[in-house]
Protein backbone atom coordinates (compact mmCIF):
# COMPACT_ATOMS: atom_id res chain seq x y z
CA UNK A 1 0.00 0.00 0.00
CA UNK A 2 1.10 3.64 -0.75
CA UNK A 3 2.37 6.18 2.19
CA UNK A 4 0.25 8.51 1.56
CA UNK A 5 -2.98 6.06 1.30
CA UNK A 6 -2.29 4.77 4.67
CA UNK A 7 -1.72 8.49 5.94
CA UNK A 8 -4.77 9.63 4.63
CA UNK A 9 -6.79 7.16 5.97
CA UNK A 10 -5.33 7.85 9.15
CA UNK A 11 -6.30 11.31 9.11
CA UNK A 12 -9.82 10.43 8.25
CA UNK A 13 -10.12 8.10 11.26
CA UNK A 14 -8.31 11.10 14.32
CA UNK A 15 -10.84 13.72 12.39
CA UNK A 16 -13.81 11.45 13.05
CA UNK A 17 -12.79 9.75 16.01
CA UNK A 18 -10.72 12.26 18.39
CA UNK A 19 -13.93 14.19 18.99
CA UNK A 20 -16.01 11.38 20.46
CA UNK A 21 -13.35 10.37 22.77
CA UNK A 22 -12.93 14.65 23.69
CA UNK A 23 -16.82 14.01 23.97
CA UNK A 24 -16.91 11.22 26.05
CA UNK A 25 -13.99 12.22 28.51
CA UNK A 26 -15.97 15.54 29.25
CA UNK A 27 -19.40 13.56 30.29
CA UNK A 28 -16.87 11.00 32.01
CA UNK A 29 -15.40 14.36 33.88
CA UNK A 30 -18.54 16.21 34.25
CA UNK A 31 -20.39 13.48 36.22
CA UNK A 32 -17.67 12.59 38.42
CA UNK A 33 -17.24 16.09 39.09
CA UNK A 34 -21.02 16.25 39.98
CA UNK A 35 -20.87 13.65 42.12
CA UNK A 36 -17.70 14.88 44.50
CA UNK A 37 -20.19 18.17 44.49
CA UNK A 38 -22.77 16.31 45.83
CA UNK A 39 -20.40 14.86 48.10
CA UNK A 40 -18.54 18.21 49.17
CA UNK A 41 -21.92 19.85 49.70
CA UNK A 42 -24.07 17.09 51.56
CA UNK A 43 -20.61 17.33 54.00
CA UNK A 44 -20.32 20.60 54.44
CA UNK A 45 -24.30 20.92 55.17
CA UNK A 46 -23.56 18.52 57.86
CA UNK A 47 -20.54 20.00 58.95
CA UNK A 48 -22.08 23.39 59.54
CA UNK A 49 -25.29 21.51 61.35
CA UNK A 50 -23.26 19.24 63.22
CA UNK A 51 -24.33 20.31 66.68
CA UNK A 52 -27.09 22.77 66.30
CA UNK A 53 -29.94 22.88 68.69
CA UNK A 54 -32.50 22.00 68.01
CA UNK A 55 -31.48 20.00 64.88
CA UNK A 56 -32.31 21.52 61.61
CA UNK A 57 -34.12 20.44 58.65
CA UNK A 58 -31.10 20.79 56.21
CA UNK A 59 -28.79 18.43 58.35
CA UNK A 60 -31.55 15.63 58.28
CA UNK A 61 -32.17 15.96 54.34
CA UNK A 62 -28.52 16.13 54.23
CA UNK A 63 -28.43 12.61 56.50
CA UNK A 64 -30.71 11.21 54.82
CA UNK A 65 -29.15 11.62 51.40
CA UNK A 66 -26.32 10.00 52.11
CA UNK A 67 -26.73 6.31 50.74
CA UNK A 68 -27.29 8.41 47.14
CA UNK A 69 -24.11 10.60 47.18
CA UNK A 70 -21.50 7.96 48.67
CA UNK A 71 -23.67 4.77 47.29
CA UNK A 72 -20.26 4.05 46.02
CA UNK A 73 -17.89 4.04 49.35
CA UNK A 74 -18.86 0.90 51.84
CA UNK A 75 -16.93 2.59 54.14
CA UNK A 76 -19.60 5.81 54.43
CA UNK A 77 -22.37 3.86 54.09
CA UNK A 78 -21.11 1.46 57.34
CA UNK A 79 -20.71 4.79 59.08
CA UNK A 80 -24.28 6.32 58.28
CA UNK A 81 -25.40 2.80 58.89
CA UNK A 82 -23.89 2.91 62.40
CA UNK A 83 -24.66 6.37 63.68
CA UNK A 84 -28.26 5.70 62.92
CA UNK A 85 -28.38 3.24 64.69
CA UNK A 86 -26.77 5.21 67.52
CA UNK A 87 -29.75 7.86 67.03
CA UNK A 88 -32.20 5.42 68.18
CA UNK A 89 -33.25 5.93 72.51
CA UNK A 90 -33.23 1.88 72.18
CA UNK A 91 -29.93 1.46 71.07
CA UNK A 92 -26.96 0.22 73.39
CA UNK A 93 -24.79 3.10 71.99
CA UNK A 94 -27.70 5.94 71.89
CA UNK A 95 -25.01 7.48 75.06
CA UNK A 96 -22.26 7.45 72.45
CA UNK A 97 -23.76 8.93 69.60
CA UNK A 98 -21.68 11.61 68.53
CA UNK A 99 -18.60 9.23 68.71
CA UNK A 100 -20.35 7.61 65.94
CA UNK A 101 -21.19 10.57 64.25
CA UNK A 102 -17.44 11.73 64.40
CA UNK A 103 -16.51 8.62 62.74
CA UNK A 104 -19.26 9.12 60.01
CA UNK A 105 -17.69 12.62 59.46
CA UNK A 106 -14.20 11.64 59.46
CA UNK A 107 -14.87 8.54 56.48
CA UNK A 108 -16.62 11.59 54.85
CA UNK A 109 -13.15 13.53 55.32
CA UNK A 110 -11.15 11.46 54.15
CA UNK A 111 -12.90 10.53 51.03
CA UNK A 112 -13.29 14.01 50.11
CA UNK A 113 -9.28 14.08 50.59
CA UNK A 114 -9.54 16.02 53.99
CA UNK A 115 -6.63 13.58 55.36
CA UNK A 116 -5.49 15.81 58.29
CA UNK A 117 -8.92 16.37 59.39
CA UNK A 118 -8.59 15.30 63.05
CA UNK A 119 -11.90 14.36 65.00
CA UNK A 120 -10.67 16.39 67.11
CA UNK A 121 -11.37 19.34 65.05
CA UNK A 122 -14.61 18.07 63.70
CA UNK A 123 -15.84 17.91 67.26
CA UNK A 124 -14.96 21.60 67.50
CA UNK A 125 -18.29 23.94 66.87
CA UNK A 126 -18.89 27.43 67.57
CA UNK A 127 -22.27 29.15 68.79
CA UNK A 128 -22.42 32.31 70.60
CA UNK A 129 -24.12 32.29 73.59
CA UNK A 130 -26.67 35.16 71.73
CA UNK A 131 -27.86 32.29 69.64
CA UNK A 132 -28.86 30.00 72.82
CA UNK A 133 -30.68 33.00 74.65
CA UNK A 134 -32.40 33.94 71.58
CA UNK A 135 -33.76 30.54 71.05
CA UNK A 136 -34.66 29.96 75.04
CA UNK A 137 -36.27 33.83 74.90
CA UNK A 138 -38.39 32.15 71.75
CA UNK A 139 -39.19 29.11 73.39
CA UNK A 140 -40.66 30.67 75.98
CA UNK A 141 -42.45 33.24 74.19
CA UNK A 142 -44.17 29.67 71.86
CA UNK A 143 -44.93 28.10 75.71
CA UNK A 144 -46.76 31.27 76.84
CA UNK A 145 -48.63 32.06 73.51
CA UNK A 146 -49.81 28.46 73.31
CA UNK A 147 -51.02 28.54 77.37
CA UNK A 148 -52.35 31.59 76.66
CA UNK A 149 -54.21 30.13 73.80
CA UNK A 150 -55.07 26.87 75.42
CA UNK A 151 -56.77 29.40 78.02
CA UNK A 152 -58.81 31.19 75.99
CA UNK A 153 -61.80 31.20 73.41
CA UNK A 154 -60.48 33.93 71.58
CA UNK A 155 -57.74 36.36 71.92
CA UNK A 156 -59.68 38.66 73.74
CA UNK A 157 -61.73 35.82 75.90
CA UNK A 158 -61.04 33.88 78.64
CA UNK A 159 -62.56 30.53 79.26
CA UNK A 160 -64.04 30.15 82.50
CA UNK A 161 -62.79 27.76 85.10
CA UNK A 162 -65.38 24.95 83.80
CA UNK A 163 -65.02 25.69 80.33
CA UNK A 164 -60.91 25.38 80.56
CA UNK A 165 -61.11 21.93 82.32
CA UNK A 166 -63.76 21.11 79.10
CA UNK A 167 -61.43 22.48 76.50
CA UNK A 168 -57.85 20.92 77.98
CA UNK A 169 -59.93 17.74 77.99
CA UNK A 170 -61.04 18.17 74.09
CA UNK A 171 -56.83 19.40 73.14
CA UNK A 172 -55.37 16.13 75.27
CA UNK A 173 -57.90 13.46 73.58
CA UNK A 174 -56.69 14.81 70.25
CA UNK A 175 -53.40 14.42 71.38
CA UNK A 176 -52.21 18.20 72.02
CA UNK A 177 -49.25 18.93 74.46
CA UNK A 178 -49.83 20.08 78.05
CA UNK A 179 -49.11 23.22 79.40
């Protein structure tokens, strides 16, 4: 066969097939870089939630999205597996929860590539003592307004002796809390 044959045909065949493999590496990169997103973000949500009080709604979506993002590491998924079971009151290590939760974090760490990530560190959290007073000044304003309420037939109406006994009765068959 000729050079320049075998040349050309080799041309041909980079020009049509170069740009599918280009192709194909970028979706290859793009979803793998997706999923360490997902990853980086689900542990930084939990991260930043780790020890807020009372728990928010972002750290349990986060929690309980993490068979999905790490379906791929064992090692996470024995984690999550364990610290949920440590979240149950019927559990033998419901005391030690946060010792499992440390160890979910750090397998979370380290596949992100956070290698010197002590648990140490991850046990460290920061809350000013404005946000605690705040939420105990709100707490107590919810206890009042709903004693208040339970009290009364309107905002401007108290019930009567009688009529409270009748009404607490009504709120506690259906299950409401006592104040």
């Amino acid at each position: 066969m000729n050079i320049d044959i075998i040349i050309g045909i080799g041309q041909i065949l980079a020009v049509a097939i170069i740009p599918l493999i280009v192709w194909f590496g970028g979706i290859k990169y793009q979803n793998r870089k997706a999923k360490r997103d997902a990853q980086l973000q689900l542990f930084l949500t939990l991260m930043a939630n780790r020890k807020s009080t009372p728990i928010t709604r972002e750290w349990v979506d986060a929690l309980n999205t993490i068979d999905v993002v790490f379906q791929d590491n064992s090692k996470v998924r024995q984690a999550w597996r364990e610290y949920l079971d440590s979240l149950n009151s019927q559990s033998p290590h419901f005391q030690n929860n946060n010792a499992f939760l440390l160890d979910l974090l750090s397998e979370m760490a380290l596949v992100l590539g956070y290698k010197n990530l002590k648990q140490t560190e991850i046990d460290r959290f920061y809350t000013p003592t404005y946000f605690g007073s705040q939420m105990s000044r709100q707490e107590i304003l919810f206890q009042e307004n709903l004693r208040v309420l339970m009290h009364s037939k309107s905002c401007a109406e108290s019930f009567s002796e009688d009529e409270y006994t009748n009404h607490h009765s009504e709120l506690m068959e259906k299950g409401s809390p006592v104040i």
